[in-house]
PDBML (XML) file of the C-alpha atoms, coordinates in Angstrom:
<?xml version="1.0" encoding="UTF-8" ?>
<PDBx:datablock datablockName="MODEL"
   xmlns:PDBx="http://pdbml.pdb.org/schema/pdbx-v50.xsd"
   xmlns:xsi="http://www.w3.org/2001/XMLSchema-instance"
   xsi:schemaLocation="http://pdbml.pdb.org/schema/pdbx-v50.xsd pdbx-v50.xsd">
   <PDBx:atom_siteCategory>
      <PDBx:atom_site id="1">
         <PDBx:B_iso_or_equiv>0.00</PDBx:B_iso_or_equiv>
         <PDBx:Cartn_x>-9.686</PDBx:Cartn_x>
         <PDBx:Cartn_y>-146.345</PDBx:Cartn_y>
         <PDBx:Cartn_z>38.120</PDBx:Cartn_z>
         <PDBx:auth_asym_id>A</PDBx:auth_asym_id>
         <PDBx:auth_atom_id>CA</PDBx:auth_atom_id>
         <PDBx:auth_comp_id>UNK</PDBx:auth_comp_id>
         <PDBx:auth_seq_id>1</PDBx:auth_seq_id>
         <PDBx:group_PDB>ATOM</PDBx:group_PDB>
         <PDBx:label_alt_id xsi:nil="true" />
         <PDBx:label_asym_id>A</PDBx:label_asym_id>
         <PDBx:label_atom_id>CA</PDBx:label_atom_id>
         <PDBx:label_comp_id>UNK</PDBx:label_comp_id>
         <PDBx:label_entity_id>1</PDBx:label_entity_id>
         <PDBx:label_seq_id>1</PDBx:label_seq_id>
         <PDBx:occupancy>1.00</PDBx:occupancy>
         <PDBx:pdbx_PDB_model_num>1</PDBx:pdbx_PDB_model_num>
         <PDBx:type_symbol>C</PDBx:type_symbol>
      </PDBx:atom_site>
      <PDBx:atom_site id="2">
         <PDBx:B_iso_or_equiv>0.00</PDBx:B_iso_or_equiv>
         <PDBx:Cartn_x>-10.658</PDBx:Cartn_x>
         <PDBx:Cartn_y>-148.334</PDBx:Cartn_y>
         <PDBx:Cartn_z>34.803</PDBx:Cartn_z>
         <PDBx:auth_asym_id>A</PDBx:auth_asym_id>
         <PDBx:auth_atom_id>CA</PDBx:auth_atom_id>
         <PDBx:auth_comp_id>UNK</PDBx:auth_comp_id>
         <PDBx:auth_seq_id>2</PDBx:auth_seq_id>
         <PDBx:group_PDB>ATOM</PDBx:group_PDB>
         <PDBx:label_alt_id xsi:nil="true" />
         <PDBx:label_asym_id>A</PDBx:label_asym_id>
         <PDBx:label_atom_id>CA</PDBx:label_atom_id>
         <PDBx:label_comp_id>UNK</PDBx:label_comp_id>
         <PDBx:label_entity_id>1</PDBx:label_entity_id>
         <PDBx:label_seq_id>2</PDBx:label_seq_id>
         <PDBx:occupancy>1.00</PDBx:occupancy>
         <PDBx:pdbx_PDB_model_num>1</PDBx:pdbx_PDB_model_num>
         <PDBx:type_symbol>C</PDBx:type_symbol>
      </PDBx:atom_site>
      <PDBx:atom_site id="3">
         <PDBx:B_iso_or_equiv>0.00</PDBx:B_iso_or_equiv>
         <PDBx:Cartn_x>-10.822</PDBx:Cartn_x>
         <PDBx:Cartn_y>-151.808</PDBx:Cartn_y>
         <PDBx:Cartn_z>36.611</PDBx:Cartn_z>
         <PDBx:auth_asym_id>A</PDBx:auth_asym_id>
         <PDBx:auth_atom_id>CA</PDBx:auth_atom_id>
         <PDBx:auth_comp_id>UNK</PDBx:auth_comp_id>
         <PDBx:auth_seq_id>3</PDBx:auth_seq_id>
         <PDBx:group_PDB>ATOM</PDBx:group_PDB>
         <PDBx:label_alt_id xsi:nil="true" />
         <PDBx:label_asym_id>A</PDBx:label_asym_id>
         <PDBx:label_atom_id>CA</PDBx:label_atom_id>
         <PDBx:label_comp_id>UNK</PDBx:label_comp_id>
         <PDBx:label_entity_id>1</PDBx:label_entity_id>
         <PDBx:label_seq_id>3</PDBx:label_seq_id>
         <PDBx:occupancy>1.00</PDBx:occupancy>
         <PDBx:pdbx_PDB_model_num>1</PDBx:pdbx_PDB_model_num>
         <PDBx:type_symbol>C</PDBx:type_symbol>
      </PDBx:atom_site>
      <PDBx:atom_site id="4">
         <PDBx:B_iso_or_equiv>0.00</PDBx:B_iso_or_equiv>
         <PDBx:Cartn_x>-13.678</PDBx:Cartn_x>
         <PDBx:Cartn_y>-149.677</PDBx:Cartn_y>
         <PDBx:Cartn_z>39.172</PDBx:Cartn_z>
         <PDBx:auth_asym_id>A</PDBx:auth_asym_id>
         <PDBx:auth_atom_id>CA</PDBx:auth_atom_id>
         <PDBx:auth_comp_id>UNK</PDBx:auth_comp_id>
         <PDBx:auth_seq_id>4</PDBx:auth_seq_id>
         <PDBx:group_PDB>ATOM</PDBx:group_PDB>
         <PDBx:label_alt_id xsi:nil="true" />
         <PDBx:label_asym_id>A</PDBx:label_asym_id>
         <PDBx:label_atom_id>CA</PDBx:label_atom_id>
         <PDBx:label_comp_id>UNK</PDBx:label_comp_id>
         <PDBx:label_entity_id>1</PDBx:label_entity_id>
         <PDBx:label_seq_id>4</PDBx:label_seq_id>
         <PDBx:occupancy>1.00</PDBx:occupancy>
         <PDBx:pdbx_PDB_model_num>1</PDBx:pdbx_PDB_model_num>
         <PDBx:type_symbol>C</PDBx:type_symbol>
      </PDBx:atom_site>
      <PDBx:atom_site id="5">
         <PDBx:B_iso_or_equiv>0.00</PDBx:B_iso_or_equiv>
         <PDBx:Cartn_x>-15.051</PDBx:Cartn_x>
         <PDBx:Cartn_y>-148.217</PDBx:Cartn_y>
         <PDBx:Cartn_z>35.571</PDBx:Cartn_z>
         <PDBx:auth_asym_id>A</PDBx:auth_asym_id>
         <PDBx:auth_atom_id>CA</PDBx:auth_atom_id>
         <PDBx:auth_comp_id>UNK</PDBx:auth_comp_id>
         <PDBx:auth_seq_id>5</PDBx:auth_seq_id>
         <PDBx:group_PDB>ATOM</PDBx:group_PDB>
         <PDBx:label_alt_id xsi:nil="true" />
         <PDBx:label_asym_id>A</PDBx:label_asym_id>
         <PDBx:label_atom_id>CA</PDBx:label_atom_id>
         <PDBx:label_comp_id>UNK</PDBx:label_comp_id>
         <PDBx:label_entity_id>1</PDBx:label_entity_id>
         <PDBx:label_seq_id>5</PDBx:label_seq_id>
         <PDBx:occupancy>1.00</PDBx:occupancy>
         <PDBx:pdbx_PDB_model_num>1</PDBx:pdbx_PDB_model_num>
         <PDBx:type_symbol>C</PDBx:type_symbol>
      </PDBx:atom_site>
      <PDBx:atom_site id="6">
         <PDBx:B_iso_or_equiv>0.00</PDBx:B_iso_or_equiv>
         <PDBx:Cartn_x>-15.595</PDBx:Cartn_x>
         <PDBx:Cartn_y>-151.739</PDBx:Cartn_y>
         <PDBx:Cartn_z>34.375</PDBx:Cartn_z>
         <PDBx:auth_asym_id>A</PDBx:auth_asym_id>
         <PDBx:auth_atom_id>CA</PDBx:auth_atom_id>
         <PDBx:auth_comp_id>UNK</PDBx:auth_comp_id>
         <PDBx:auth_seq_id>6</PDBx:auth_seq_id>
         <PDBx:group_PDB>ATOM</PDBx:group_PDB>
         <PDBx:label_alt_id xsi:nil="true" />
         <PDBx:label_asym_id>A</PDBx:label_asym_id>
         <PDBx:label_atom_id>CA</PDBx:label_atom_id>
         <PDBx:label_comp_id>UNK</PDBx:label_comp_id>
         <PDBx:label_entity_id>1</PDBx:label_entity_id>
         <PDBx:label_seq_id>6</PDBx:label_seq_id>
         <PDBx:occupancy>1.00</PDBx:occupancy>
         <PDBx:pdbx_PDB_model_num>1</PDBx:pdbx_PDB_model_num>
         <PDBx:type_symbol>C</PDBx:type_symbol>
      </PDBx:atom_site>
      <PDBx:atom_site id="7">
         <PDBx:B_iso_or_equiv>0.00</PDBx:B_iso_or_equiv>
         <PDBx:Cartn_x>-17.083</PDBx:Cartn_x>
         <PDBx:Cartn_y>-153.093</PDBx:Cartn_y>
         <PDBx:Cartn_z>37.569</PDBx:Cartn_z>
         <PDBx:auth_asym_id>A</PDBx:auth_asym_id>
         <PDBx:auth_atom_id>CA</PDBx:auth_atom_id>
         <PDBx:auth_comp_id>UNK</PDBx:auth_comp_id>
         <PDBx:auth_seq_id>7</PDBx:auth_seq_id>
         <PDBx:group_PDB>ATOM</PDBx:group_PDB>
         <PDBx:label_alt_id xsi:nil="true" />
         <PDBx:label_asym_id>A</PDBx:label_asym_id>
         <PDBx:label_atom_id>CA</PDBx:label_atom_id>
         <PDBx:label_comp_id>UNK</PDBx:label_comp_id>
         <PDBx:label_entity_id>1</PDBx:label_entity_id>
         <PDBx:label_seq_id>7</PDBx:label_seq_id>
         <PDBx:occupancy>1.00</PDBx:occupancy>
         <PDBx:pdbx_PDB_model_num>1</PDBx:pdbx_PDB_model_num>
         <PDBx:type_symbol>C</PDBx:type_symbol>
      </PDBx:atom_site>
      <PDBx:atom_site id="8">
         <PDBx:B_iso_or_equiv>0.00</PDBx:B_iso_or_equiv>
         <PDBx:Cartn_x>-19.332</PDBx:Cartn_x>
         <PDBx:Cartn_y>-149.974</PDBx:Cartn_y>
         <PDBx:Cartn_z>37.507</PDBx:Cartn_z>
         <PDBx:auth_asym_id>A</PDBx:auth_asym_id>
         <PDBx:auth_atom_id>CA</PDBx:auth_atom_id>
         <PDBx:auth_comp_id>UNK</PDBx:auth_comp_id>
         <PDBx:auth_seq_id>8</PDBx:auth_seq_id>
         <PDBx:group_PDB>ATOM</PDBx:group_PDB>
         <PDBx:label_alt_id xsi:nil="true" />
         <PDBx:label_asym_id>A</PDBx:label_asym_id>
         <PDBx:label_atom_id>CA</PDBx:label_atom_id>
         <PDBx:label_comp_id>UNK</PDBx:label_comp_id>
         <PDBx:label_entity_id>1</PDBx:label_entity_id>
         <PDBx:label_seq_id>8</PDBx:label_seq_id>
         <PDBx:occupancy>1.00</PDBx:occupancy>
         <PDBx:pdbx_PDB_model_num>1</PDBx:pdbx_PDB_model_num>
         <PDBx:type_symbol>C</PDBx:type_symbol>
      </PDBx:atom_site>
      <PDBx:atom_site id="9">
         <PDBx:B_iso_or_equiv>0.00</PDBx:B_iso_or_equiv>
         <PDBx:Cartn_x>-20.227</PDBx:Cartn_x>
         <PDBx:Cartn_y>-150.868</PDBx:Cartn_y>
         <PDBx:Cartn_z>33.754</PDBx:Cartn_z>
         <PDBx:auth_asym_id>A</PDBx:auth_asym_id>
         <PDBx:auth_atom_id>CA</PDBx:auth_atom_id>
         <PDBx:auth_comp_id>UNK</PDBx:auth_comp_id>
         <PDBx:auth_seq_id>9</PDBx:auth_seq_id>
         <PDBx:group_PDB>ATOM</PDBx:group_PDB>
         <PDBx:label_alt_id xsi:nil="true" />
         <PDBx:label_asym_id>A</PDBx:label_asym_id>
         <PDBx:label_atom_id>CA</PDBx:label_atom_id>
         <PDBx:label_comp_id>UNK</PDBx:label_comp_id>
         <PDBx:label_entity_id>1</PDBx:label_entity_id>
         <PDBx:label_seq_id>9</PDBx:label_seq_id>
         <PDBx:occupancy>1.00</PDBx:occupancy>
         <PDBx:pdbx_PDB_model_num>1</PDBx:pdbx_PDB_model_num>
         <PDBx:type_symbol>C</PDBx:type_symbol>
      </PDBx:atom_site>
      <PDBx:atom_site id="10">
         <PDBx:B_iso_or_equiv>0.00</PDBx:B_iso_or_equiv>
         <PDBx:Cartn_x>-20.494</PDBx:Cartn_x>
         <PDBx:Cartn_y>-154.165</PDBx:Cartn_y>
         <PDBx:Cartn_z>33.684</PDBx:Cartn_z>
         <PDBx:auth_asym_id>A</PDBx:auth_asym_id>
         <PDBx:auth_atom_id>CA</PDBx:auth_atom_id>
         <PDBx:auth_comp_id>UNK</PDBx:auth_comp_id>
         <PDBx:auth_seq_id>10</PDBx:auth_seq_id>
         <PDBx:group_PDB>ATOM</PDBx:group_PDB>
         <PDBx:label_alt_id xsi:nil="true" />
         <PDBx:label_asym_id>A</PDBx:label_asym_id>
         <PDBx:label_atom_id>CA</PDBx:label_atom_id>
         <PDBx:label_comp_id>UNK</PDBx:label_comp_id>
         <PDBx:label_entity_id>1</PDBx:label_entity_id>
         <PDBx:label_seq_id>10</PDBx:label_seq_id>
         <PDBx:occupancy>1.00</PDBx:occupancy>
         <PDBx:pdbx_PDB_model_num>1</PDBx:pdbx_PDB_model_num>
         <PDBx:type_symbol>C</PDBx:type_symbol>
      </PDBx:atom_site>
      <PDBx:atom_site id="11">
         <PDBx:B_iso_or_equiv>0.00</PDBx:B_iso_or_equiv>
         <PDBx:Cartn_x>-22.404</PDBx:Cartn_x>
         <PDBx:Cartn_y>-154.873</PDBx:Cartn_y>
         <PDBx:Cartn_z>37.242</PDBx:Cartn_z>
         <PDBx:auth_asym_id>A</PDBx:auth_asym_id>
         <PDBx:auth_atom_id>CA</PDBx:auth_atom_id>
         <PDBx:auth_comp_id>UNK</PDBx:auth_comp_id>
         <PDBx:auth_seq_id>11</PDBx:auth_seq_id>
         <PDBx:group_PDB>ATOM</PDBx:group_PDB>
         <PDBx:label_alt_id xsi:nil="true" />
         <PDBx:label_asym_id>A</PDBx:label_asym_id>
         <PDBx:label_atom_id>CA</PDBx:label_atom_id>
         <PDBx:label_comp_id>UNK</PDBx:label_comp_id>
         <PDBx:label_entity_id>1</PDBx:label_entity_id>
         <PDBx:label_seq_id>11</PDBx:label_seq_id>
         <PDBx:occupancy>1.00</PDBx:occupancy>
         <PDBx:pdbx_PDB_model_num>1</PDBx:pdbx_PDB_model_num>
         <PDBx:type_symbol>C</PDBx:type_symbol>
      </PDBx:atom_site>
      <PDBx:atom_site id="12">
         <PDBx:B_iso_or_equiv>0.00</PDBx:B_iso_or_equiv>
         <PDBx:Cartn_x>-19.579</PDBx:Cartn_x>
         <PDBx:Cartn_y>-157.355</PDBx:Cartn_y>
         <PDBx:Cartn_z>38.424</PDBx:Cartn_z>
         <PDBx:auth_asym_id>A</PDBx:auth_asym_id>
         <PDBx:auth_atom_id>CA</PDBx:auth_atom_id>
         <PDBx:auth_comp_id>UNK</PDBx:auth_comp_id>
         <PDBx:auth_seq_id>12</PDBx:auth_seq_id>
         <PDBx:group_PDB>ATOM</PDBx:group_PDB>
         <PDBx:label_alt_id xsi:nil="true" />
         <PDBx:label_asym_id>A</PDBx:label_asym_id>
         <PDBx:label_atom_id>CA</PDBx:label_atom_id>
         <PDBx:label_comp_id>UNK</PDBx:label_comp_id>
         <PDBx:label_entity_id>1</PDBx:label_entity_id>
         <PDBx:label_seq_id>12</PDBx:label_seq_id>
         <PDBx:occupancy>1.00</PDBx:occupancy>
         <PDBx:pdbx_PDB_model_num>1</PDBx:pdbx_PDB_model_num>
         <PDBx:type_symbol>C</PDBx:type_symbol>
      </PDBx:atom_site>
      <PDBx:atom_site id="13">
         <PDBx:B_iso_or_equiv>0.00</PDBx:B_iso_or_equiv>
         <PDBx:Cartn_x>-16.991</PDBx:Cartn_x>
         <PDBx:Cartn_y>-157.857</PDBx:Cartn_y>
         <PDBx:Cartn_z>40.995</PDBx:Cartn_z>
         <PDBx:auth_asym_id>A</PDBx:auth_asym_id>
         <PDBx:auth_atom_id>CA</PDBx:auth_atom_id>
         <PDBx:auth_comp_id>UNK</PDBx:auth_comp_id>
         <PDBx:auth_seq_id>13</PDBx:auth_seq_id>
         <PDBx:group_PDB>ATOM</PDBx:group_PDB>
         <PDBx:label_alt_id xsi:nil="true" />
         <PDBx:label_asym_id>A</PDBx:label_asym_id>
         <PDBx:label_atom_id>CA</PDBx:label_atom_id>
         <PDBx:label_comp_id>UNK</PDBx:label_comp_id>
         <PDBx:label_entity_id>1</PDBx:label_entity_id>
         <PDBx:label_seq_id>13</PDBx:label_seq_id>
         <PDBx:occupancy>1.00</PDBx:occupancy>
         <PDBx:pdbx_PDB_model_num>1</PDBx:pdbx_PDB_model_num>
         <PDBx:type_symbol>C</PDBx:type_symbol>
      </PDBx:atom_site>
      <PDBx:atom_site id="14">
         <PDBx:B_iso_or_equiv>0.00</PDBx:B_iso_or_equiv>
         <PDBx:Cartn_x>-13.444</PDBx:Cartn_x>
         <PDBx:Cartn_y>-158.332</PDBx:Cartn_y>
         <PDBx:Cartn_z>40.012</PDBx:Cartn_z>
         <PDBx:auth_asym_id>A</PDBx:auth_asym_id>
         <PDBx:auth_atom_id>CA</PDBx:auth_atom_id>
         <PDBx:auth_comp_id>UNK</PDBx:auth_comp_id>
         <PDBx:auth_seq_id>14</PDBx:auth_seq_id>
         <PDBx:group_PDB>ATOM</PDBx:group_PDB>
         <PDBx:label_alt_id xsi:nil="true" />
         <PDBx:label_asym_id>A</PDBx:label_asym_id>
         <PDBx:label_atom_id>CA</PDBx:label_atom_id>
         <PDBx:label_comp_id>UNK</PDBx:label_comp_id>
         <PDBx:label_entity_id>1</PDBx:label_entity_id>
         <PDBx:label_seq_id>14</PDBx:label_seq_id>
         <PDBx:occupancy>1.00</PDBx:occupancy>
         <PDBx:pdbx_PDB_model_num>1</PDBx:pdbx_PDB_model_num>
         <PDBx:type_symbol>C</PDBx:type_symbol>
      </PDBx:atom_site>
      <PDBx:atom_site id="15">
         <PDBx:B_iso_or_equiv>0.00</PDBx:B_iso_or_equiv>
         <PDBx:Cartn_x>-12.886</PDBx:Cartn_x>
         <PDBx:Cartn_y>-159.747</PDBx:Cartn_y>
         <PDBx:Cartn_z>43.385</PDBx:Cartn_z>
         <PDBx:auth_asym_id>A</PDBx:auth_asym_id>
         <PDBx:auth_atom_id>CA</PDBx:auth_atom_id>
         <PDBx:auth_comp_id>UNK</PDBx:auth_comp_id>
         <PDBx:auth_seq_id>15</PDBx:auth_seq_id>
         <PDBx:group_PDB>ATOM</PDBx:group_PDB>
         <PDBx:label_alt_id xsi:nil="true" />
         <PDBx:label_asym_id>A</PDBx:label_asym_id>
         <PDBx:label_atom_id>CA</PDBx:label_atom_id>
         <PDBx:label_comp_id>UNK</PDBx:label_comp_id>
         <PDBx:label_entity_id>1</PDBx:label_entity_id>
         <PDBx:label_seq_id>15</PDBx:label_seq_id>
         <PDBx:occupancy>1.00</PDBx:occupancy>
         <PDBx:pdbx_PDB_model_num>1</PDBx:pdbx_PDB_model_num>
         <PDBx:type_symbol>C</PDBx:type_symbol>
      </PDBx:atom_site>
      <PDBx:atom_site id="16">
         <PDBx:B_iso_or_equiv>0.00</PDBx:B_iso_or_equiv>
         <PDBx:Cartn_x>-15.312</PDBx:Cartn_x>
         <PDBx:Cartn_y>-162.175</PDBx:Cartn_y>
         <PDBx:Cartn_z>42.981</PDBx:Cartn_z>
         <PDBx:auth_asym_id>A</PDBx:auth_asym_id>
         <PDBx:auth_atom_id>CA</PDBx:auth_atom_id>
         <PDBx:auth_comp_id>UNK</PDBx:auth_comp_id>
         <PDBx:auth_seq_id>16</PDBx:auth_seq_id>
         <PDBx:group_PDB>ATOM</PDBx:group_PDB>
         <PDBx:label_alt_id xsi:nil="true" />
         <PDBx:label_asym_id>A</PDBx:label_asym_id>
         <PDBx:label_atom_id>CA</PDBx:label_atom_id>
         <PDBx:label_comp_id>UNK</PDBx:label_comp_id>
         <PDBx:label_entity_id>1</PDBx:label_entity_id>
         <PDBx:label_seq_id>16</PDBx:label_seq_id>
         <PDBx:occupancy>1.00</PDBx:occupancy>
         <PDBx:pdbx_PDB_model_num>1</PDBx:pdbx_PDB_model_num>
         <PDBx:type_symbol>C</PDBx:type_symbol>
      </PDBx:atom_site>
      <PDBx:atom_site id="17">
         <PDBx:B_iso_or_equiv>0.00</PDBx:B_iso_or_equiv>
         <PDBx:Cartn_x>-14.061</PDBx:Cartn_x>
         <PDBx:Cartn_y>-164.904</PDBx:Cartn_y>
         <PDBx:Cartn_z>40.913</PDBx:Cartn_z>
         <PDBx:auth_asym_id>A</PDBx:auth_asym_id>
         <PDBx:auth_atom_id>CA</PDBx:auth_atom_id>
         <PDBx:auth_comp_id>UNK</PDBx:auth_comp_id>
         <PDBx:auth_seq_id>17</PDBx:auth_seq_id>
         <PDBx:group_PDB>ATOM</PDBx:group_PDB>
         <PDBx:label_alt_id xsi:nil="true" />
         <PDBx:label_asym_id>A</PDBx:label_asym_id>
         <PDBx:label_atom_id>CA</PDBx:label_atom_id>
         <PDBx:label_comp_id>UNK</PDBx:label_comp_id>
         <PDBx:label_entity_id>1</PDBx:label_entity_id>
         <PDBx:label_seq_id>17</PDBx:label_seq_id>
         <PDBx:occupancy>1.00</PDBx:occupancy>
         <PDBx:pdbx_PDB_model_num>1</PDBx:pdbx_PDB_model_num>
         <PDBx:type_symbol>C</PDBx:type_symbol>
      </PDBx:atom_site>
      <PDBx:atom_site id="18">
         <PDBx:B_iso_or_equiv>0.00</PDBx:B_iso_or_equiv>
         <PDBx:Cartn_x>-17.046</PDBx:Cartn_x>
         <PDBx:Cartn_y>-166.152</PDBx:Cartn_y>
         <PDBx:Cartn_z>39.288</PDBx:Cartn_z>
         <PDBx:auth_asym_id>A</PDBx:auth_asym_id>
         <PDBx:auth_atom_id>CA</PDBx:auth_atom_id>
         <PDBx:auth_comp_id>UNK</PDBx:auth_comp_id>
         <PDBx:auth_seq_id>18</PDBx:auth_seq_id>
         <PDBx:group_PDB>ATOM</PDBx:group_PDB>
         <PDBx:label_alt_id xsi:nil="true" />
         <PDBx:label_asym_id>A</PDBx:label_asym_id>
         <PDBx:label_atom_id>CA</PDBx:label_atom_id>
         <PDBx:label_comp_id>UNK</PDBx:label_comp_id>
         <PDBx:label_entity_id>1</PDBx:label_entity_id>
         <PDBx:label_seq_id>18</PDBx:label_seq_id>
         <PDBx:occupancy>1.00</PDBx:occupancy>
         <PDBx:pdbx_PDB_model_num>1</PDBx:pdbx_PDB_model_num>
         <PDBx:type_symbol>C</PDBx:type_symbol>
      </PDBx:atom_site>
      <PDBx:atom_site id="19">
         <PDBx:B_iso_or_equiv>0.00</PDBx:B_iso_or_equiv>
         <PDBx:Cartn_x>-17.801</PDBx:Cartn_x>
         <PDBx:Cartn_y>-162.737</PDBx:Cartn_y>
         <PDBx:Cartn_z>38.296</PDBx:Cartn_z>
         <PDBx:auth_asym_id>A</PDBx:auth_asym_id>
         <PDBx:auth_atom_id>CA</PDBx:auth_atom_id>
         <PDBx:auth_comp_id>UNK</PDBx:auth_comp_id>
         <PDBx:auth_seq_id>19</PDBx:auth_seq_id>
         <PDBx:group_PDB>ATOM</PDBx:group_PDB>
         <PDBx:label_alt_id xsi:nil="true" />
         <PDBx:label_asym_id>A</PDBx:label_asym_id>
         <PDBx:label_atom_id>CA</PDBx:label_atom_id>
         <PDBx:label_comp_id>UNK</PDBx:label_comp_id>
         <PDBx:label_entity_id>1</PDBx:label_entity_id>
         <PDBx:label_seq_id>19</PDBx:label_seq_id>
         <PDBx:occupancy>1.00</PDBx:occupancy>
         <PDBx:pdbx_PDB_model_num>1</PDBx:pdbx_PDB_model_num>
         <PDBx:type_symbol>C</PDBx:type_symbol>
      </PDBx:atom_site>
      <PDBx:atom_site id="20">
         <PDBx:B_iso_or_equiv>0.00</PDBx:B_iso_or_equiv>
         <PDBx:Cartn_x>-14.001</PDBx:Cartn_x>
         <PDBx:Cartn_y>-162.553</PDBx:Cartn_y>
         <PDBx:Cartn_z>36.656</PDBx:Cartn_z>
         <PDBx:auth_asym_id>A</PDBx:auth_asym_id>
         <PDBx:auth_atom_id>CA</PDBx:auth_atom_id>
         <PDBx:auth_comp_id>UNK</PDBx:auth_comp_id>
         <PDBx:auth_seq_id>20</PDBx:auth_seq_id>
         <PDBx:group_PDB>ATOM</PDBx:group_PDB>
         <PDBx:label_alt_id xsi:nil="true" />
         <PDBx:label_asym_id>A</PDBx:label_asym_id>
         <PDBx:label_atom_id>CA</PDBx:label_atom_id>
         <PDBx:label_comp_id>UNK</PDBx:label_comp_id>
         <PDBx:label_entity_id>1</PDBx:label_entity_id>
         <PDBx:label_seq_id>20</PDBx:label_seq_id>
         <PDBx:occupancy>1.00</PDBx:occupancy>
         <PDBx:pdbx_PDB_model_num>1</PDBx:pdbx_PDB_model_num>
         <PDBx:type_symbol>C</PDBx:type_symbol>
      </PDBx:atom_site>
      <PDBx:atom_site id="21">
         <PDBx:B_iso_or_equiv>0.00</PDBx:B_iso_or_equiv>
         <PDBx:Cartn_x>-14.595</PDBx:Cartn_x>
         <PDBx:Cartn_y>-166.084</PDBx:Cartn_y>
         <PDBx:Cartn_z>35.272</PDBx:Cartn_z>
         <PDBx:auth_asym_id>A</PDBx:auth_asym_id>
         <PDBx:auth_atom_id>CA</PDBx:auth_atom_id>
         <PDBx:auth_comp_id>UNK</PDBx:auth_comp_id>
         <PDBx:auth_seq_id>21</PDBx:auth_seq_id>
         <PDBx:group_PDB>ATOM</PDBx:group_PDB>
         <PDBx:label_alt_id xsi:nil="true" />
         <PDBx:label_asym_id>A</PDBx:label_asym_id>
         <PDBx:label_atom_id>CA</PDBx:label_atom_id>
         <PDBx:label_comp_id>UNK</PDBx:label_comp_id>
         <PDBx:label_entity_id>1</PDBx:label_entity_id>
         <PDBx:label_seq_id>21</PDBx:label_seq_id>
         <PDBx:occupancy>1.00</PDBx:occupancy>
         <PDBx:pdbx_PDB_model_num>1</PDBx:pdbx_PDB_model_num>
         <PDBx:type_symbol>C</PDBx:type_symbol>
      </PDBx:atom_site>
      <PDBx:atom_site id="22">
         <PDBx:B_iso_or_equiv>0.00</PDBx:B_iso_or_equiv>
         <PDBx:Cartn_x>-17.923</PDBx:Cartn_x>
         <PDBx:Cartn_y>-164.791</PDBx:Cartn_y>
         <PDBx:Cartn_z>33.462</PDBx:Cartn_z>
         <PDBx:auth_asym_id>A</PDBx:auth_asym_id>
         <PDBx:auth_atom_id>CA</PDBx:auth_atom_id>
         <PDBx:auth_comp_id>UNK</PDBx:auth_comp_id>
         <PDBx:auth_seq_id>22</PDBx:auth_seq_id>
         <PDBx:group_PDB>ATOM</PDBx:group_PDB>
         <PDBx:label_alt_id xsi:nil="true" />
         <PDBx:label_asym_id>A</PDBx:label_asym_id>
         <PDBx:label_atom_id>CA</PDBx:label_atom_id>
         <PDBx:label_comp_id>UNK</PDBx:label_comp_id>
         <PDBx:label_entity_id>1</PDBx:label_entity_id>
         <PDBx:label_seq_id>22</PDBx:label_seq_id>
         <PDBx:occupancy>1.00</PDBx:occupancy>
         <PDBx:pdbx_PDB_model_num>1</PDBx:pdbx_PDB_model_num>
         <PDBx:type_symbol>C</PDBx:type_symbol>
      </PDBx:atom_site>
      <PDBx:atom_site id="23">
         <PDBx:B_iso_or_equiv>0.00</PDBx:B_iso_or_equiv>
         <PDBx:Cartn_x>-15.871</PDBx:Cartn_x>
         <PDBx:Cartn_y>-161.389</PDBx:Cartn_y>
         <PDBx:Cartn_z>32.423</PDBx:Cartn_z>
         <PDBx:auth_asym_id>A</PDBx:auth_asym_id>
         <PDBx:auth_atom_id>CA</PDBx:auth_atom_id>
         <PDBx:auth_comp_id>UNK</PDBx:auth_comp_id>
         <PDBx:auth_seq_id>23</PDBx:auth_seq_id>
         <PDBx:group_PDB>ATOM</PDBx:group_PDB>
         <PDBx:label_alt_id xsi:nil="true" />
         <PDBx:label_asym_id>A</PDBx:label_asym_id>
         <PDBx:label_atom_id>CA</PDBx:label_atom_id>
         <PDBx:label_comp_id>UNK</PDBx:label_comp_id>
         <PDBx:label_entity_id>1</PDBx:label_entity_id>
         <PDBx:label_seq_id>23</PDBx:label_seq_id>
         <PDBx:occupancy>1.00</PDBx:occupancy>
         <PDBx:pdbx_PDB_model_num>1</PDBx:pdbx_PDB_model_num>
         <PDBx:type_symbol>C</PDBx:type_symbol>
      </PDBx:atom_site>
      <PDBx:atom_site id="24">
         <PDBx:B_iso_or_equiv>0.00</PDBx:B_iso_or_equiv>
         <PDBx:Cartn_x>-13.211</PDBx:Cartn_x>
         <PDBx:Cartn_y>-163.807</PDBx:Cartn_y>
         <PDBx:Cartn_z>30.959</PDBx:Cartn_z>
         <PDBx:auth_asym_id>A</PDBx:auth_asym_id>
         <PDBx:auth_atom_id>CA</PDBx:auth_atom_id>
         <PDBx:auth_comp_id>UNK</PDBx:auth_comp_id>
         <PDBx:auth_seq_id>24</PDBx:auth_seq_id>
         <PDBx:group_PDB>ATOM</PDBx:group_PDB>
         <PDBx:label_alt_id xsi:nil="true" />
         <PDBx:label_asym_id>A</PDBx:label_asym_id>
         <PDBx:label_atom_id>CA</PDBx:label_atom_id>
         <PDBx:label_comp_id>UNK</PDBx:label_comp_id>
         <PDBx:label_entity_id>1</PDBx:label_entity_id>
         <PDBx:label_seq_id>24</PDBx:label_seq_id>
         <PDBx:occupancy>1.00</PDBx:occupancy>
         <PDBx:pdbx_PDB_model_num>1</PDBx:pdbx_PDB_model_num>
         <PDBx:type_symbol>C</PDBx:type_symbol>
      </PDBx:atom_site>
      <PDBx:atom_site id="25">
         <PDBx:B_iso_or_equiv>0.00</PDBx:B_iso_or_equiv>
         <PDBx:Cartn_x>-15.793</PDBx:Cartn_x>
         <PDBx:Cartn_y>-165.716</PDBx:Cartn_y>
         <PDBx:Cartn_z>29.113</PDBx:Cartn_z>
         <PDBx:auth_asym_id>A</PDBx:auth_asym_id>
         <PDBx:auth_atom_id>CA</PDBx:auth_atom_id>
         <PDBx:auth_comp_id>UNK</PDBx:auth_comp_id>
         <PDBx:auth_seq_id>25</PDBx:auth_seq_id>
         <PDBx:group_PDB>ATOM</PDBx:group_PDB>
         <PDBx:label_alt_id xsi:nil="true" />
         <PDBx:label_asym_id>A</PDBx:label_asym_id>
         <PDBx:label_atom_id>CA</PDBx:label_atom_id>
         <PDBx:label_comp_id>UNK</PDBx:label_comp_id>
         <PDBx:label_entity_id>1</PDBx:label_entity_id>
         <PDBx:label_seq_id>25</PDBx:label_seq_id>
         <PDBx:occupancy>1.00</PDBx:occupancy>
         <PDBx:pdbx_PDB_model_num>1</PDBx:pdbx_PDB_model_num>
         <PDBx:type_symbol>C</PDBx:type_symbol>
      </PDBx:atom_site>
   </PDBx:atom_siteCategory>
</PDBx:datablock>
């Protein structure tokens, strides 16, 4: 539920890896 909250928040895709690369960063 909070990793879909912070996709929902933050506009990206965890599953998407250059959306968890720019999350990271």
């Amino acid at each position: 539920y909070r990793l879909r909250r912070i996709e929902e928040l933050t506009g990206l895709d965890l599953g998407r890896s250059e959306d968890r690369l720019l999350l990271y960063v």
